[in-house]
PDB file of N, CA and C in Angstrom:
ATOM      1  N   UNK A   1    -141.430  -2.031  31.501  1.00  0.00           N
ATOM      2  CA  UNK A   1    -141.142  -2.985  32.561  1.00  0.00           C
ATOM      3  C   UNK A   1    -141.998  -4.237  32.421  1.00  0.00           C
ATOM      4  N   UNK A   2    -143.269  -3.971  32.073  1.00  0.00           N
ATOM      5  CA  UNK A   2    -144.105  -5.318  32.249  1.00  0.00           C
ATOM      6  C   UNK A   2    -143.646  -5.787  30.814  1.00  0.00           C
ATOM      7  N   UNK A   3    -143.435  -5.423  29.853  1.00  0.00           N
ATOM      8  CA  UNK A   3    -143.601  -6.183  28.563  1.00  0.00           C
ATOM      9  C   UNK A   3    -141.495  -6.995  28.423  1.00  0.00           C
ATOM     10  N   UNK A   4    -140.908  -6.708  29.039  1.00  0.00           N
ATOM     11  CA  UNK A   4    -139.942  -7.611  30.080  1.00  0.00           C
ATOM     12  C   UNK A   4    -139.837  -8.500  31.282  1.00  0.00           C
ATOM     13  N   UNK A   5    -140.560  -8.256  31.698  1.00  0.00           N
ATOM     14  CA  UNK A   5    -141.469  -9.683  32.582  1.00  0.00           C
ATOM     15  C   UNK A   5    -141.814 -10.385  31.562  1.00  0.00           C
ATOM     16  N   UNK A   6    -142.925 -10.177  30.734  1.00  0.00           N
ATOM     17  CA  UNK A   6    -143.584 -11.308  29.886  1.00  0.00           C
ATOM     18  C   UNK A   6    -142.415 -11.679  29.038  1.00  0.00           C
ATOM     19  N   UNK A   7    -141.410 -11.166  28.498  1.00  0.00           N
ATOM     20  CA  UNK A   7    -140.255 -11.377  27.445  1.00  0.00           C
ATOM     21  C   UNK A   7    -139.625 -12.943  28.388  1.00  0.00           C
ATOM     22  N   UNK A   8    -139.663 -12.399  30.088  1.00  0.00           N
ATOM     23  CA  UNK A   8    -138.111 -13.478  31.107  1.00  0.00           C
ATOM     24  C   UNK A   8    -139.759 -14.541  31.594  1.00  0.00           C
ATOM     25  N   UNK A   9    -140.799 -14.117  31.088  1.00  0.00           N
ATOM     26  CA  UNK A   9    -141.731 -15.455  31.768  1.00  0.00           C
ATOM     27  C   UNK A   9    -141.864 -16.524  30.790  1.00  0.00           C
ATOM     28  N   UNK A  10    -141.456 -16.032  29.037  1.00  0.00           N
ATOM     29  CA  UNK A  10    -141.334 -17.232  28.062  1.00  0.00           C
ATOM     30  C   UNK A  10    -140.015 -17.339  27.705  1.00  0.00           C
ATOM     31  N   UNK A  11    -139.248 -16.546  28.106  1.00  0.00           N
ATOM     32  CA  UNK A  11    -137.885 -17.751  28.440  1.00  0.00           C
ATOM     33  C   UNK A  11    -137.544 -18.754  29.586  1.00  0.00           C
ATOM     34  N   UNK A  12    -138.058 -18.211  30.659  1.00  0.00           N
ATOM     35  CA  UNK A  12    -138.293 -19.242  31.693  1.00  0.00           C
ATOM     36  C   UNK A  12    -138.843 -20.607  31.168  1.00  0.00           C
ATOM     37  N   UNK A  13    -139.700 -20.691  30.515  1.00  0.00           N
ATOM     38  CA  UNK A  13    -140.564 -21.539  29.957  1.00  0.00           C
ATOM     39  C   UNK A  13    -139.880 -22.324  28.818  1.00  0.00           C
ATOM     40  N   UNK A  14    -139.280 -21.494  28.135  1.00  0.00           N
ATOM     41  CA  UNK A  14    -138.582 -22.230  27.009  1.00  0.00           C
ATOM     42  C   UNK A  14    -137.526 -22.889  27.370  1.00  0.00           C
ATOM     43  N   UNK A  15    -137.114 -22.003  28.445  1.00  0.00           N
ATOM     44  CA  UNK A  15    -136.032 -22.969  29.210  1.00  0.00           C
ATOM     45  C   UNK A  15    -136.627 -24.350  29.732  1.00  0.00           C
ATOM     46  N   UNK A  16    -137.110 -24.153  30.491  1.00  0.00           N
ATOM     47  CA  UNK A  16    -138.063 -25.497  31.317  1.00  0.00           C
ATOM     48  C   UNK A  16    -138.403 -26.701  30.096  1.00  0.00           C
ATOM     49  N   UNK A  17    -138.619 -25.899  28.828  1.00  0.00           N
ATOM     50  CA  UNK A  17    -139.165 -26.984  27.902  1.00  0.00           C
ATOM     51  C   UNK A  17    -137.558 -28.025  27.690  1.00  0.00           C
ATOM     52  N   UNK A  18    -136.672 -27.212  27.706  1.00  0.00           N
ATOM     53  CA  UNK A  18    -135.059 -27.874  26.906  1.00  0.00           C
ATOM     54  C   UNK A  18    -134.857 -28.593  28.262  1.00  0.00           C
ATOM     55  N   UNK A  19    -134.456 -28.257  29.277  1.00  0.00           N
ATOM     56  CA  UNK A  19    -134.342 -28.953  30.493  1.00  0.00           C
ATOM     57  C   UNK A  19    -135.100 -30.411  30.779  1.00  0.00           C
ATOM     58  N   UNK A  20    -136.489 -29.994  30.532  1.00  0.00           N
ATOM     59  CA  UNK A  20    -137.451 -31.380  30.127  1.00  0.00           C
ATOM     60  C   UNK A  20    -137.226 -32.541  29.711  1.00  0.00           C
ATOM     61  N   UNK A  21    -136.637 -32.018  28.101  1.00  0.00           N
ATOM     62  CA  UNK A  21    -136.533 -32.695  27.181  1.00  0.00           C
ATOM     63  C   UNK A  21    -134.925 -33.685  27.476  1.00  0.00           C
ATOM     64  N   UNK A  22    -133.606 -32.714  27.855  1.00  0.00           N
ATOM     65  CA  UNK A  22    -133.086 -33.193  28.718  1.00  0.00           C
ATOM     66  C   UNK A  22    -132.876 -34.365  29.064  1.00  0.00           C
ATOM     67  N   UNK A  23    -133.797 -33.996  30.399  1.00  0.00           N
ATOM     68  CA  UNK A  23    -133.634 -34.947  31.291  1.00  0.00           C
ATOM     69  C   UNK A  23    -134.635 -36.327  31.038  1.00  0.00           C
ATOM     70  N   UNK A  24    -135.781 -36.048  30.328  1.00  0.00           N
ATOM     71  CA  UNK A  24    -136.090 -37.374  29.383  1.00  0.00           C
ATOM     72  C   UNK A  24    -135.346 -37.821  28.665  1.00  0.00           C
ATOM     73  N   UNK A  25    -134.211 -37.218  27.925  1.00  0.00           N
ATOM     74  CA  UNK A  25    -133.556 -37.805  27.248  1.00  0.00           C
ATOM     75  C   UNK A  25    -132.514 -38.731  28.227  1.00  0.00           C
ATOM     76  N   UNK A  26    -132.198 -38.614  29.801  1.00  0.00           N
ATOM     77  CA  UNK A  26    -131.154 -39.145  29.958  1.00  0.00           C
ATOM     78  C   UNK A  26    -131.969 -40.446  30.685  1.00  0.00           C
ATOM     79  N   UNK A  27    -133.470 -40.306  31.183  1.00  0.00           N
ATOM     80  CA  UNK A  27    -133.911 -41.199  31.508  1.00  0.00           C
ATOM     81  C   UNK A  27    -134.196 -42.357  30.593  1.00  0.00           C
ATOM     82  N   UNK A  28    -134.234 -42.030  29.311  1.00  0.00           N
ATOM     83  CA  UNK A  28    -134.940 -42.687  28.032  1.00  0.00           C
ATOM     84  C   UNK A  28    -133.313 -43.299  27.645  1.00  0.00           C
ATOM     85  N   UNK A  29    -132.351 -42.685  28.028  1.00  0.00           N
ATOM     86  CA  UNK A  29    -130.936 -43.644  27.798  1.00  0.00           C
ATOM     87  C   UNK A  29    -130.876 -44.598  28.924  1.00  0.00           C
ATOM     88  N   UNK A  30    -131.085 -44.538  29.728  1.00  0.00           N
ATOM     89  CA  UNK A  30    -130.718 -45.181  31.280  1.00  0.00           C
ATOM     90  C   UNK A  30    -131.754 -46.414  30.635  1.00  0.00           C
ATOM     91  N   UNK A  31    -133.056 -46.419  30.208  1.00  0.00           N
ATOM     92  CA  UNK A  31    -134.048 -47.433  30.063  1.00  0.00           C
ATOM     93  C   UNK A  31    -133.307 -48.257  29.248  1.00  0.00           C
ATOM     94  N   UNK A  32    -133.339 -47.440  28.118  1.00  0.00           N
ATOM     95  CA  UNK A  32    -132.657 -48.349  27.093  1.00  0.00           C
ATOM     96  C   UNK A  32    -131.173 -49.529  27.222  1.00  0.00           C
ATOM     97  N   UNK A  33    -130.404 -48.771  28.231  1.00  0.00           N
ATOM     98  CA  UNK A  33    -128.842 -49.654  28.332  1.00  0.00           C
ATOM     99  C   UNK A  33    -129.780 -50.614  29.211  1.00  0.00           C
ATOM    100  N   UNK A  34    -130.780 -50.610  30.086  1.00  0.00           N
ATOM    101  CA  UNK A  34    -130.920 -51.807  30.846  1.00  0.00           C
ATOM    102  C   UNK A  34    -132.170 -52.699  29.831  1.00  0.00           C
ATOM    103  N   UNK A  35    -132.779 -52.627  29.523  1.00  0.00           N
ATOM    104  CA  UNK A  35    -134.072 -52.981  28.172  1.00  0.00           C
ATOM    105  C   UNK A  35    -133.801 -52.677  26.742  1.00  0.00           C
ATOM    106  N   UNK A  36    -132.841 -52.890  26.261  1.00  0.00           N
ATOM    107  CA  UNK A  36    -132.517 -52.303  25.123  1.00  0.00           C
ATOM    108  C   UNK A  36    -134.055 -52.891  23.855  1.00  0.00           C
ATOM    109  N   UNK A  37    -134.916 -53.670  24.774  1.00  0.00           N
ATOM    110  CA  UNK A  37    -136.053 -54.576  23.663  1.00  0.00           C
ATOM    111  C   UNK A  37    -137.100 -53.411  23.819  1.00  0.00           C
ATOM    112  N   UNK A  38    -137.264 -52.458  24.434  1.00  0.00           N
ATOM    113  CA  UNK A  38    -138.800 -51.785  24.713  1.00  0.00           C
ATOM    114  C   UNK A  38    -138.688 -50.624  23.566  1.00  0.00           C
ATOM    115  N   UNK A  39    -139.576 -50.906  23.135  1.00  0.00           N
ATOM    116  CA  UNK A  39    -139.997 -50.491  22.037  1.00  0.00           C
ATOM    117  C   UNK A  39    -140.089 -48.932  22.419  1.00  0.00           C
ATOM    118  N   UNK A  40    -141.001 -49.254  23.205  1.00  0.00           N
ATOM    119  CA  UNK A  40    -141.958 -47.314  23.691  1.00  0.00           C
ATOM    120  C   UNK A  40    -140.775 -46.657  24.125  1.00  0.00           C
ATOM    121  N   UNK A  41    -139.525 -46.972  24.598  1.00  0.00           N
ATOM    122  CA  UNK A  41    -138.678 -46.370  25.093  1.00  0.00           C
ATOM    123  C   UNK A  41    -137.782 -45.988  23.624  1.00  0.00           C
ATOM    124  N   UNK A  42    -137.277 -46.729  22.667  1.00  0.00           N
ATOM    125  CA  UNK A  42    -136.716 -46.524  21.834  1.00  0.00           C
ATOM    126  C   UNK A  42    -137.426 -45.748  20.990  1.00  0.00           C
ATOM    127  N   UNK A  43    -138.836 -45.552  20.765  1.00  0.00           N
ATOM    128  CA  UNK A  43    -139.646 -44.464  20.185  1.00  0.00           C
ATOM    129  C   UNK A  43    -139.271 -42.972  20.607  1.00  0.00           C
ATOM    130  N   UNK A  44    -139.466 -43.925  22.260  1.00  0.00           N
ATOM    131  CA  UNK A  44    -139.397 -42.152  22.778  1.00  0.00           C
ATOM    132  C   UNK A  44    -138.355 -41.387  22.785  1.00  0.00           C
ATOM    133  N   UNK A  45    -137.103 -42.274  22.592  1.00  0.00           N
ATOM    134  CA  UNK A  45    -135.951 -41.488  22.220  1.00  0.00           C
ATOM    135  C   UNK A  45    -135.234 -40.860  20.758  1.00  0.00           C
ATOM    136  N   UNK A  46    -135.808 -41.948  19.976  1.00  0.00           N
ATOM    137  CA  UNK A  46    -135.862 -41.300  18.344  1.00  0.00           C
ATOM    138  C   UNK A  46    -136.956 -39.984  18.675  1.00  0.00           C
ATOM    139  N   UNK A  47    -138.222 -39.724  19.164  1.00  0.00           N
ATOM    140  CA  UNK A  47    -139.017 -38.946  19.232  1.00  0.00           C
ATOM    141  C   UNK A  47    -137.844 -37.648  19.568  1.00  0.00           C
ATOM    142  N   UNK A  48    -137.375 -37.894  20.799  1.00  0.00           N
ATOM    143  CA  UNK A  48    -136.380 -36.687  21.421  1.00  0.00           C
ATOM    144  C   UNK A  48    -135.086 -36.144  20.425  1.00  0.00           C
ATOM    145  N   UNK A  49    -134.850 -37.116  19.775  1.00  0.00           N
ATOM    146  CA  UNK A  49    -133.210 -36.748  18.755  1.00  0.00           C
ATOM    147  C   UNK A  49    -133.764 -36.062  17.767  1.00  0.00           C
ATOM    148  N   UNK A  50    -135.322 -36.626  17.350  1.00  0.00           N
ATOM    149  CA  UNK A  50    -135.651 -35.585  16.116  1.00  0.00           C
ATOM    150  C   UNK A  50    -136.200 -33.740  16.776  1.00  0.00           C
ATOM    151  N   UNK A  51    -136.706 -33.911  18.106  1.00  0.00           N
ATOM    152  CA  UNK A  51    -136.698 -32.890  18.599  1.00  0.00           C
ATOM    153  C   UNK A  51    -135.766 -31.766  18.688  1.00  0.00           C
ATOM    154  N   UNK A  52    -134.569 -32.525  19.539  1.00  0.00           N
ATOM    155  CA  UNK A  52    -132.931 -31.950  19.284  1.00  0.00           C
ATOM    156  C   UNK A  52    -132.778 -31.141  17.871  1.00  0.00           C
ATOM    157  N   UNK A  53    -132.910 -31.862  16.707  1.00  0.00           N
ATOM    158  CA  UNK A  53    -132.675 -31.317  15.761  1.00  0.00           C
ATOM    159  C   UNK A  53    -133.488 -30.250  14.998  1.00  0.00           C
ATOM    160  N   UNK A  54    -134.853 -29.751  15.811  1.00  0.00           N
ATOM    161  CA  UNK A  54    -135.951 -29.117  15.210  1.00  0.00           C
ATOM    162  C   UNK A  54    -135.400 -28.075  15.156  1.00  0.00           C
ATOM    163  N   UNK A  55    -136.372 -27.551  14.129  1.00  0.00           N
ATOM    164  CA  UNK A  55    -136.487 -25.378  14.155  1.00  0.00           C
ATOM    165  C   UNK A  55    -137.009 -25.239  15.348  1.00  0.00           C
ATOM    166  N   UNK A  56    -137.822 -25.764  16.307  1.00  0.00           N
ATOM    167  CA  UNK A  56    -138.810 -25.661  17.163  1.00  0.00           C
ATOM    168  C   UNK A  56    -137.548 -25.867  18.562  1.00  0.00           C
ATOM    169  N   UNK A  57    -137.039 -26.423  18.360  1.00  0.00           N
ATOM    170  CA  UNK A  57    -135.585 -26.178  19.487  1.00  0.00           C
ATOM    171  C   UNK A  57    -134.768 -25.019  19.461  1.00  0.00           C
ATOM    172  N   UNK A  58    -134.548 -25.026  18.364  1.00  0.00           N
ATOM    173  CA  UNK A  58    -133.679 -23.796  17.735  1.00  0.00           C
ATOM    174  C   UNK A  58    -134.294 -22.207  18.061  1.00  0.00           C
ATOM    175  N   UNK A  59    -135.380 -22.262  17.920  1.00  0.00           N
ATOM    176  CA  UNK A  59    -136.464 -21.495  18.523  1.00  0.00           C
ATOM    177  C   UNK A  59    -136.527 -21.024  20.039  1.00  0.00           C
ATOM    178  N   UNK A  60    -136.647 -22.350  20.809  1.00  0.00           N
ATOM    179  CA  UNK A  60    -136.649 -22.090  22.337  1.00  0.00           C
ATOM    180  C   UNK A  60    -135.602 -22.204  22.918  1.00  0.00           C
ATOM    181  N   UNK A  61    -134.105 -22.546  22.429  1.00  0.00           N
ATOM    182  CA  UNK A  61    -133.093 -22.006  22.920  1.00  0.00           C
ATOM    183  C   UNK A  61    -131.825 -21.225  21.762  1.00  0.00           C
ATOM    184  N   UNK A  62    -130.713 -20.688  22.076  1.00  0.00           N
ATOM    185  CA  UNK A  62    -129.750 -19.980  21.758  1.00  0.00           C
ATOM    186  C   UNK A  62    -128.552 -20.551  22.027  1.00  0.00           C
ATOM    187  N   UNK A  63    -128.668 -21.910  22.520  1.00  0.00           N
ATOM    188  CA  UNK A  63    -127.715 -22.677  23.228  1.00  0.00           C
ATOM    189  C   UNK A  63    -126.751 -23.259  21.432  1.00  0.00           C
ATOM    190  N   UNK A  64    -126.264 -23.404  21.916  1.00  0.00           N
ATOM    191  CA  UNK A  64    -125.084 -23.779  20.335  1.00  0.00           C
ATOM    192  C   UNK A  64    -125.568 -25.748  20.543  1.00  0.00           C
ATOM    193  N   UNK A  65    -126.320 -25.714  19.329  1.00  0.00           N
ATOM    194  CA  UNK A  65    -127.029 -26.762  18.983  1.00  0.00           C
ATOM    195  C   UNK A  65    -125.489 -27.916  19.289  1.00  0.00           C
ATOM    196  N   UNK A  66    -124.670 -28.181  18.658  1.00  0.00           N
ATOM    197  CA  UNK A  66    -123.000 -28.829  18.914  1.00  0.00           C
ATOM    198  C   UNK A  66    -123.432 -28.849  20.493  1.00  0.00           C
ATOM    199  N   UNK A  67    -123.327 -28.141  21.355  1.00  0.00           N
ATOM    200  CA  UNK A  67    -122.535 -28.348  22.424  1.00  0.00           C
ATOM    201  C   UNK A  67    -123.389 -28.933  22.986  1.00  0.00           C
ATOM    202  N   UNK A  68    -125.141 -28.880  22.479  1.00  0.00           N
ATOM    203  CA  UNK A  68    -126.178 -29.928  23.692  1.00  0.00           C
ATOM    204  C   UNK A  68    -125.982 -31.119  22.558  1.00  0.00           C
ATOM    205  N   UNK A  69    -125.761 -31.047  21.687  1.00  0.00           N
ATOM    206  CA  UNK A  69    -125.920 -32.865  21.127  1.00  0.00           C
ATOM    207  C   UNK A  69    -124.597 -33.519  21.654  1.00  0.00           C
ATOM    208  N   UNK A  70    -123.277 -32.664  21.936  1.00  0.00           N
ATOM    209  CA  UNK A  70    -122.396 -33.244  22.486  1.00  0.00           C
ATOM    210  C   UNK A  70    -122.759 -33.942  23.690  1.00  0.00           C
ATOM    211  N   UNK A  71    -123.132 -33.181  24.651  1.00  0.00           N
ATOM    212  CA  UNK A  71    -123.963 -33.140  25.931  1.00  0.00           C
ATOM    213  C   UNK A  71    -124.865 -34.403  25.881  1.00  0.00           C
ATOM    214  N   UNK A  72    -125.427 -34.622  24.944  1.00  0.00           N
ATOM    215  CA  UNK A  72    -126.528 -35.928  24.987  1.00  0.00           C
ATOM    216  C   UNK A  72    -125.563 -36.936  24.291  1.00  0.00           C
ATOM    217  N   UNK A  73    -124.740 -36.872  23.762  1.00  0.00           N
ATOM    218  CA  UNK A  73    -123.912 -38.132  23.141  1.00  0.00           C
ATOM    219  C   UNK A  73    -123.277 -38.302  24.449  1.00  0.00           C
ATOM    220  N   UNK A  74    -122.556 -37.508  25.555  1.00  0.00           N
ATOM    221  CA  UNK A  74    -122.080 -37.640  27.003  1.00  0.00           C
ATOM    222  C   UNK A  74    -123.444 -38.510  28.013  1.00  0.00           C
ATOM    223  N   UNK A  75    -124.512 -38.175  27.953  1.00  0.00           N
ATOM    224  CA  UNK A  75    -125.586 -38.650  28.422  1.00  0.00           C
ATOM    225  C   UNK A  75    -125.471 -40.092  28.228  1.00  0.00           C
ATOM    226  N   UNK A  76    -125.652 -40.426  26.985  1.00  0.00           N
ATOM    227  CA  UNK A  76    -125.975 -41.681  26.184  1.00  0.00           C
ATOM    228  C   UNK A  76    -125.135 -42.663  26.612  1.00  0.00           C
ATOM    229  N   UNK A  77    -123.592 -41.964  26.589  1.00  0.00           N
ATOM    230  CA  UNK A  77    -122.604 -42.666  26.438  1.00  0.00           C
ATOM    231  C   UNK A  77    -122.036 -43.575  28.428  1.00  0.00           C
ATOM    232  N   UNK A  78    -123.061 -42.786  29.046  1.00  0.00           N
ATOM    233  CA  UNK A  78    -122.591 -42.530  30.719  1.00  0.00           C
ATOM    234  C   UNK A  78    -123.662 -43.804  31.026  1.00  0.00           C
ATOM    235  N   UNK A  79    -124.814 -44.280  30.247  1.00  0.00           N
ATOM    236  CA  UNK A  79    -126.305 -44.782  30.410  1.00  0.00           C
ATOM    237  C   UNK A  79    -125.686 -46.175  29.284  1.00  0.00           C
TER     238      UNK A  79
END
Protein backbone atom coordinates (compact mmCIF):
# COMPACT_ATOMS: atom_id res chain seq x y z
CA UNK A 1 0.00 0.00 0.00
CA UNK A 2 2.56 2.62 0.94
CA UNK A 3 5.03 1.86 -1.88
CA UNK A 4 1.68 2.92 -4.20
CA UNK A 5 1.19 6.08 -2.57
CA UNK A 6 4.81 6.96 -3.29
CA UNK A 7 4.35 5.34 -7.06
CA UNK A 8 0.56 8.17 -7.37
CA UNK A 9 2.81 10.99 -5.27
CA UNK A 10 5.49 11.07 -8.41
CA UNK A 11 2.98 10.92 -10.84
CA UNK A 12 1.11 13.60 -9.33
CA UNK A 13 4.24 15.48 -9.68
CA UNK A 14 5.15 14.53 -13.05
CA UNK A 15 1.94 15.48 -13.91
CA UNK A 16 2.15 19.00 -12.33
CA UNK A 17 5.59 19.26 -14.12
CA UNK A 18 3.68 18.77 -17.96
CA UNK A 19 0.76 20.96 -16.88
CA UNK A 20 3.47 23.68 -15.91
CA UNK A 21 5.19 23.52 -18.79
CA UNK A 22 1.83 23.80 -20.56
CA UNK A 23 0.59 26.48 -19.44
CA UNK A 24 3.98 28.46 -19.81
CA UNK A 25 3.89 27.46 -23.00
CA UNK A 26 0.51 29.18 -23.71
CA UNK A 27 1.54 32.23 -21.75
CA UNK A 28 4.97 32.44 -23.62
CA UNK A 29 2.59 32.33 -26.99
CA UNK A 30 0.15 35.00 -25.80
CA UNK A 31 3.60 37.28 -25.09
CA UNK A 32 4.95 36.65 -28.15
CA UNK A 33 1.68 37.45 -30.68
CA UNK A 34 1.57 40.81 -28.69
CA UNK A 35 5.80 41.53 -28.48
CA UNK A 36 6.87 39.40 -31.03
CA UNK A 37 10.64 41.65 -30.31
CA UNK A 38 11.32 40.16 -26.60
CA UNK A 39 13.87 38.23 -26.74
CA UNK A 40 13.52 36.46 -23.08
CA UNK A 41 10.16 35.43 -24.20
CA UNK A 42 11.23 33.88 -27.51
CA UNK A 43 14.09 32.04 -25.51
CA UNK A 44 11.70 30.92 -23.24
CA UNK A 45 9.69 29.35 -25.72
CA UNK A 46 12.42 27.66 -27.91
CA UNK A 47 13.55 26.59 -24.18
CA UNK A 48 9.85 24.83 -23.85
CA UNK A 49 9.66 23.16 -27.64
CA UNK A 50 13.05 21.63 -26.93
CA UNK A 51 11.55 20.41 -23.64
CA UNK A 52 8.38 19.00 -25.52
CA UNK A 53 10.67 17.02 -27.44
CA UNK A 54 12.95 15.56 -24.52
CA UNK A 55 13.53 11.92 -23.17
CA UNK A 56 12.95 13.85 -19.93
CA UNK A 57 9.17 14.50 -21.11
CA UNK A 58 8.81 11.27 -22.45
CA UNK A 59 9.77 10.12 -19.07
CA UNK A 60 7.21 12.17 -17.02
CA UNK A 61 4.39 11.54 -19.16
CA UNK A 62 2.69 8.54 -21.34
CA UNK A 63 0.65 11.07 -23.07
CA UNK A 64 1.14 10.36 -27.04
CA UNK A 65 3.87 12.94 -27.69
CA UNK A 66 1.52 13.88 -31.44
CA UNK A 67 -1.41 14.70 -29.57
CA UNK A 68 0.35 17.41 -26.93
CA UNK A 69 2.47 18.99 -29.81
CA UNK A 70 -0.83 19.08 -31.68
CA UNK A 71 -2.29 20.66 -28.57
CA UNK A 72 0.53 23.36 -28.47
CA UNK A 73 0.44 24.04 -32.29
CA UNK A 74 -3.67 24.69 -31.18
CA UNK A 75 -2.20 26.92 -28.32
CA UNK A 76 0.14 28.85 -30.59
CA UNK A 77 -2.17 29.09 -33.24
CA UNK A 78 -5.30 30.62 -30.75
CA UNK A 79 -2.25 33.33 -29.25
Amino acid sequence: MEDRNMVSCWEDLANAVVLQALEDYRAVCRTLSRRPDLKEAAKRKKSLDKFFRSRWFAVLTAADLGAVLEEIRKIHLEH
